[in-house]
Structure formats: C-alpha cells, structure tokens
C-alpha atoms as a PDB file:
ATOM      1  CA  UNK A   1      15.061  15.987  37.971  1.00  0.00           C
ATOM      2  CA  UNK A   2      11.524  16.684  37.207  1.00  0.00           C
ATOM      3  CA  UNK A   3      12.367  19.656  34.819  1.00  0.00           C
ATOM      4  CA  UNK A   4      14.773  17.109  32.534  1.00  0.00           C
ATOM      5  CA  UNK A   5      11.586  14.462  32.654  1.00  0.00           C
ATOM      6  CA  UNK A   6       9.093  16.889  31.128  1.00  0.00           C
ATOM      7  CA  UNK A   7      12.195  17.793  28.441  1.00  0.00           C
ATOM      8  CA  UNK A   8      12.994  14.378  27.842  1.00  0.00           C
ATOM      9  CA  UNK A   9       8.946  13.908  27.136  1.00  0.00           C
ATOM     10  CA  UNK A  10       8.768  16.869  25.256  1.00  0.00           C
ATOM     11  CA  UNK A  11      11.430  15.394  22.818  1.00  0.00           C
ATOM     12  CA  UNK A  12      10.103  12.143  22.872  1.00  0.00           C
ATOM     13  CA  UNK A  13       6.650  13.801  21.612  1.00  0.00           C
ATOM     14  CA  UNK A  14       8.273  16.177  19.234  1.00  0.00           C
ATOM     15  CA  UNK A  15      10.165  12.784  17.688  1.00  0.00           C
ATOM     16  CA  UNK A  16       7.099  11.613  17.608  1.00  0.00           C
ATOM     17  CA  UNK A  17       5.611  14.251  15.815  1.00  0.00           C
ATOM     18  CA  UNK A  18       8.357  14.363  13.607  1.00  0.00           C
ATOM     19  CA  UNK A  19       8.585  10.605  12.321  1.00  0.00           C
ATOM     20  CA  UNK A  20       4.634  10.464  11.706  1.00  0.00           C
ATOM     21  CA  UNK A  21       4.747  13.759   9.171  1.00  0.00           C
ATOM     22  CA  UNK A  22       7.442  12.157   7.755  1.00  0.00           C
ATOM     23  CA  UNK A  23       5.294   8.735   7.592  1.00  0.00           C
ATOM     24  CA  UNK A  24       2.814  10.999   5.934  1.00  0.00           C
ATOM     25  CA  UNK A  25       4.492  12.600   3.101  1.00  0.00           C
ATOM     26  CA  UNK A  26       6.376   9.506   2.285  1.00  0.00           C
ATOM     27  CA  UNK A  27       3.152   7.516   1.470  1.00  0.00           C
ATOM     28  CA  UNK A  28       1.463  10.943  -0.092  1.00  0.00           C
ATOM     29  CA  UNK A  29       4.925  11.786  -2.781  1.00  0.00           C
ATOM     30  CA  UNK A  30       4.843   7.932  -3.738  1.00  0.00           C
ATOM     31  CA  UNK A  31       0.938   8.016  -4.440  1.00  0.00           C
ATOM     32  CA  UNK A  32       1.201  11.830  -6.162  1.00  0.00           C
ATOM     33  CA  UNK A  33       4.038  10.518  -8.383  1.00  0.00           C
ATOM     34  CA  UNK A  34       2.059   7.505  -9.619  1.00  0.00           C
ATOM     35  CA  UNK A  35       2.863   4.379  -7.016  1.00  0.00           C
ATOM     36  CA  UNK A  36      -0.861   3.022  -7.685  1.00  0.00           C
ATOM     37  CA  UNK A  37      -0.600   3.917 -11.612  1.00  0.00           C
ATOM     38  CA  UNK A  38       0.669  -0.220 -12.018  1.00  0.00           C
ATOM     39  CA  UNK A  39      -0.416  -2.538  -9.817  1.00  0.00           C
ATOM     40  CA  UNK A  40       2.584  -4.841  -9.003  1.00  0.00           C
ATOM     41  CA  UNK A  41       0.853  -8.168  -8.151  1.00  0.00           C
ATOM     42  CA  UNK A  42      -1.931 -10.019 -10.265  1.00  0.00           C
ATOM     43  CA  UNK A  43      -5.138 -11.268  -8.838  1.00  0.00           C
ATOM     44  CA  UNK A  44      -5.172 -14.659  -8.447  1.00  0.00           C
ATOM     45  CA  UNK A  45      -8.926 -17.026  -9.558  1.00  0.00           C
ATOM     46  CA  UNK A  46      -9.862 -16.812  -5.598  1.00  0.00           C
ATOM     47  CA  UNK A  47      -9.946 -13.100  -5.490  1.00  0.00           C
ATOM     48  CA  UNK A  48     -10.501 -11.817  -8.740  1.00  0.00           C
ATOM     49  CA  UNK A  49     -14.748 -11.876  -9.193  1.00  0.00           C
ATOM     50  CA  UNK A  50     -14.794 -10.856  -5.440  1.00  0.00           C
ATOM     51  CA  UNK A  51     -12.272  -7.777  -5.368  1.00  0.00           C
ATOM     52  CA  UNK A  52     -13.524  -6.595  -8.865  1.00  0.00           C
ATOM     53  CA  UNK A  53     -17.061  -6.436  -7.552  1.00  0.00           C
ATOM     54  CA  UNK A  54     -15.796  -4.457  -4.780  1.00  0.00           C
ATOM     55  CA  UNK A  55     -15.347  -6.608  -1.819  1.00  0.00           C
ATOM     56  CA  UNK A  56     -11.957  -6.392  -0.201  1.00  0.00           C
ATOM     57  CA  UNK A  57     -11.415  -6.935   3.272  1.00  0.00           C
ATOM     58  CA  UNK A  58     -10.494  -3.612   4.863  1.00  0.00           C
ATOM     59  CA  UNK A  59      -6.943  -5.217   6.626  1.00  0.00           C
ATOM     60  CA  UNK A  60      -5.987  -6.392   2.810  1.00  0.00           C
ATOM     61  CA  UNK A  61      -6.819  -3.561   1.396  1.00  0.00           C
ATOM     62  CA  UNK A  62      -4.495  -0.997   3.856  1.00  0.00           C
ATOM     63  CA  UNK A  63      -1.732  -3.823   3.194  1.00  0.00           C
ATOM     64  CA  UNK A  64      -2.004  -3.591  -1.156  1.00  0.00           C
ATOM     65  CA  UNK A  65      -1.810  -0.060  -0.933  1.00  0.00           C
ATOM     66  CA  UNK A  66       1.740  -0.316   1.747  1.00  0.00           C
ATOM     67  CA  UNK A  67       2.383  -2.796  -0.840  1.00  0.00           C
ATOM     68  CA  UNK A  68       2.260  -0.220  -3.958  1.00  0.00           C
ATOM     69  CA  UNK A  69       4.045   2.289  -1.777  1.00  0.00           C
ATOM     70  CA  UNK A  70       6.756   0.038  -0.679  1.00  0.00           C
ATOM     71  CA  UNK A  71       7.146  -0.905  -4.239  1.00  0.00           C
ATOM     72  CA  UNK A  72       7.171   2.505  -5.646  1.00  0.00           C
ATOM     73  CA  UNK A  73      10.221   3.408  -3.639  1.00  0.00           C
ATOM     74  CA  UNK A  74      12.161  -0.175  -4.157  1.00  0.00           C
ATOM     75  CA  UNK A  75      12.126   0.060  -7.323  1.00  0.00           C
ATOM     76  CA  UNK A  76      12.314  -3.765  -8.546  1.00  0.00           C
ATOM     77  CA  UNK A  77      15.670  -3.160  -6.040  1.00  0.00           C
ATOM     78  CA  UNK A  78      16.496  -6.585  -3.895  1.00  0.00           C
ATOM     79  CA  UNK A  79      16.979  -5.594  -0.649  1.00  0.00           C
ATOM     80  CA  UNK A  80      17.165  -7.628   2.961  1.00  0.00           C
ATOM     81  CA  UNK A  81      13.564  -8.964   4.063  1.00  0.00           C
ATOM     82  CA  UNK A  82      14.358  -6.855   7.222  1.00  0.00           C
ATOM     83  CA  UNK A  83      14.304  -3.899   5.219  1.00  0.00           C
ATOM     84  CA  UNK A  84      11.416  -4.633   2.932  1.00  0.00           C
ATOM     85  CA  UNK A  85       9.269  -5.486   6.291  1.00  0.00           C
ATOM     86  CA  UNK A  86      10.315  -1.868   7.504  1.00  0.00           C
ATOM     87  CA  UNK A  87       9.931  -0.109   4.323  1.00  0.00           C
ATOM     88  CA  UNK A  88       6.227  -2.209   4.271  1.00  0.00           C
ATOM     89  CA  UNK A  89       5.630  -0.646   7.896  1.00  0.00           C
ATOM     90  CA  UNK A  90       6.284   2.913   7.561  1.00  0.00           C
ATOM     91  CA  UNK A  91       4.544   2.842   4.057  1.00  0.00           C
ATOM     92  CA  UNK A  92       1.734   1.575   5.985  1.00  0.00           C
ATOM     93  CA  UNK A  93       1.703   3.864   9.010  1.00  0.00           C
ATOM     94  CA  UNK A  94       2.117   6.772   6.349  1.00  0.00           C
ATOM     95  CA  UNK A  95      -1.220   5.610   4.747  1.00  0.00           C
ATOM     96  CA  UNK A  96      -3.120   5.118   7.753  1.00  0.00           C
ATOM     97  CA  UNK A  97      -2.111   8.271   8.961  1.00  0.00           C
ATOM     98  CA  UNK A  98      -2.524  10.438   5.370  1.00  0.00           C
ATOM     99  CA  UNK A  99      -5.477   8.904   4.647  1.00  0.00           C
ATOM    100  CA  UNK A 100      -9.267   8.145   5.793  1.00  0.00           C
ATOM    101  CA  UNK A 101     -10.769   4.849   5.621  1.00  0.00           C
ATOM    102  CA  UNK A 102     -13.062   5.811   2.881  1.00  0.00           C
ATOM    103  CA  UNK A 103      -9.971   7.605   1.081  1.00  0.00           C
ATOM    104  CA  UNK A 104      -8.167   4.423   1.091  1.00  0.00           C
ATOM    105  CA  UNK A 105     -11.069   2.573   0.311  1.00  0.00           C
ATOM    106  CA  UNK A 106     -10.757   4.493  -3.629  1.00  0.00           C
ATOM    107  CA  UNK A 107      -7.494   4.070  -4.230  1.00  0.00           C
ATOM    108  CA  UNK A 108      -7.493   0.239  -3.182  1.00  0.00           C
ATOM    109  CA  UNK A 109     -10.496  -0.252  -6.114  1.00  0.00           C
ATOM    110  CA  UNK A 110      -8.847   2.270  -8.354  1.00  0.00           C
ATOM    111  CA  UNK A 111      -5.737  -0.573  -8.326  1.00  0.00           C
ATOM    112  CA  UNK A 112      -7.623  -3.462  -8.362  1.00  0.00           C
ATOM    113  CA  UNK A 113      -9.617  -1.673 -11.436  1.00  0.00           C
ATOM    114  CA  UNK A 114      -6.098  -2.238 -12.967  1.00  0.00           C
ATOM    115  CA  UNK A 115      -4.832  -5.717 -11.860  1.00  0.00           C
ATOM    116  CA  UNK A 116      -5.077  -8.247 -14.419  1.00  0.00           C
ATOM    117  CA  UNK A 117      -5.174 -11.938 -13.362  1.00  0.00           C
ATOM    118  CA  UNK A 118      -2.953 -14.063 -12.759  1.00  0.00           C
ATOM    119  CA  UNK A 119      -1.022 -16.194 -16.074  1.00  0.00           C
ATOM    120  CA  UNK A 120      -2.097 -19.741 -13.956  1.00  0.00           C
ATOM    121  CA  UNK A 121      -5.544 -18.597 -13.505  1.00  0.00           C
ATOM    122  CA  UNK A 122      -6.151 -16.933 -17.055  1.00  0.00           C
ATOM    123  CA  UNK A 123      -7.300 -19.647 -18.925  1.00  0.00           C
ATOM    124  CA  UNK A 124     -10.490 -20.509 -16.403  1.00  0.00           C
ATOM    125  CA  UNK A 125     -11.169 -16.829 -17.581  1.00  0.00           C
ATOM    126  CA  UNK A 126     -10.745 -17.116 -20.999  1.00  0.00           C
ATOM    127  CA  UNK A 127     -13.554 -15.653 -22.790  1.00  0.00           C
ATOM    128  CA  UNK A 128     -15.310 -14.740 -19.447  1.00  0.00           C
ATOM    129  CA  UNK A 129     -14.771 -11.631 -17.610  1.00  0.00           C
ATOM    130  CA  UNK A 130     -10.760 -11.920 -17.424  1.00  0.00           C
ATOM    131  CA  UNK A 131      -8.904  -8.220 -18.786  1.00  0.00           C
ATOM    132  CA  UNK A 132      -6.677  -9.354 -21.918  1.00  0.00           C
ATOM    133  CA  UNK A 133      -2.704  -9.853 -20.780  1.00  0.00           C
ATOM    134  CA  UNK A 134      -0.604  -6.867 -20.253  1.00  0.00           C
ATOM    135  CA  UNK A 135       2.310  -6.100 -22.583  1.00  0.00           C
END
C-alpha cells in the first residue's frame, strides 16, 4: 500500500513537472514568434499618460502579457469563454513561470510602447501626446 502511494506521488509530481514545462514553452514560442509584436487592445484616456510613463500595476501587467499570448494562439478565432479563460490561465502560468518579474516588467512597456489609444479617447489627444491612428 505504501509502495503504490509514493508511485502514485511520484506521478502526480512528474505530471506536474510535465504540465509546467509545457506552460513554459507555450508562453516562450508565442513571445519568440512575435505575440507582443501588435498589441491587441488600445489604451483607453484613464491609462494612457500613466502606462506610457511607465506605471503599470504589476497584477495588470502579468494579465496584458497572458492577454497577448492568449491572443497569439486564438488567432481572432471565437471560441467558448470557458476556453478563452483556460487558454488566459495557462498563458499566464507559462509567463509567470518563464519569466522574472523584471523580465516581464520589459516586455509589458515594450507593448504598451506600441498601443495606440483608444478611437473614443483620441480626440482629447489630438495634437497632444496621442501616437497617430494605425492603418
């Protein structure tokens, strides 16, 4: 009985193991093949002088860059909100555990560096510090 327990935990671990090298390389292969190259949401009035200048709380920072990830593998695919939470997860996870705080600290203001702002918000902006509209 106690020899099939330590299996059973050495499987577990090994599972383990497994599913956070796999969490890994998912989030590294999106990022290597250019998931931060185009940021997919805008920055809306609110955020925009604060996140340019740097300032980005660390929680929404981890969550744009599971966002990037997530979107890199969808694709502009629809898919069940059960399945976009979990794909949202595991990019996460993958990040977290790729990546150092300071690591994802960079990439987070190398995609904000590209966000433009959002259409609503642009004319406040006109003239002012606002990036011209993407084509």
């Amino acid at each position: 009985m106690r020899k099939l327990a330590l299996r059973a935990l050495a499987g577990l671990l090994l599972l383990v193991g497994v599913a956070t090298a796999a969490a890994a390389l998912h989030a590294r292969n999106a990022i290597a093949n250019g998931a931060l190259e185009k940021p997919v949401i805008c920055l809306n009035a609110r955020h925009y002088d604060v996140w340019k200048a740097g300032t980005i709380p660390p929680k929404r920072m981890d969550g744009l860059l599971a966002q990037q990830v997530r979107s890199y593998y969808l694709n502009d695919e629809a898919v069940g909100m059960g399945n976009w939470h979990l794909r949202g997860a595991w990019a996460q996870a993958g990040l977290w555990l790729g990546y150092s705080k300071s690591q994802r600290q960079s990439m987070a203001m190398s995609v904000i560096k590209r966000m433009d702002i959002c259409l609503q918000d642009r004319e406040r902006y006109r003239g002012k510090t606002a990036p011209p509209a993407s084509k």
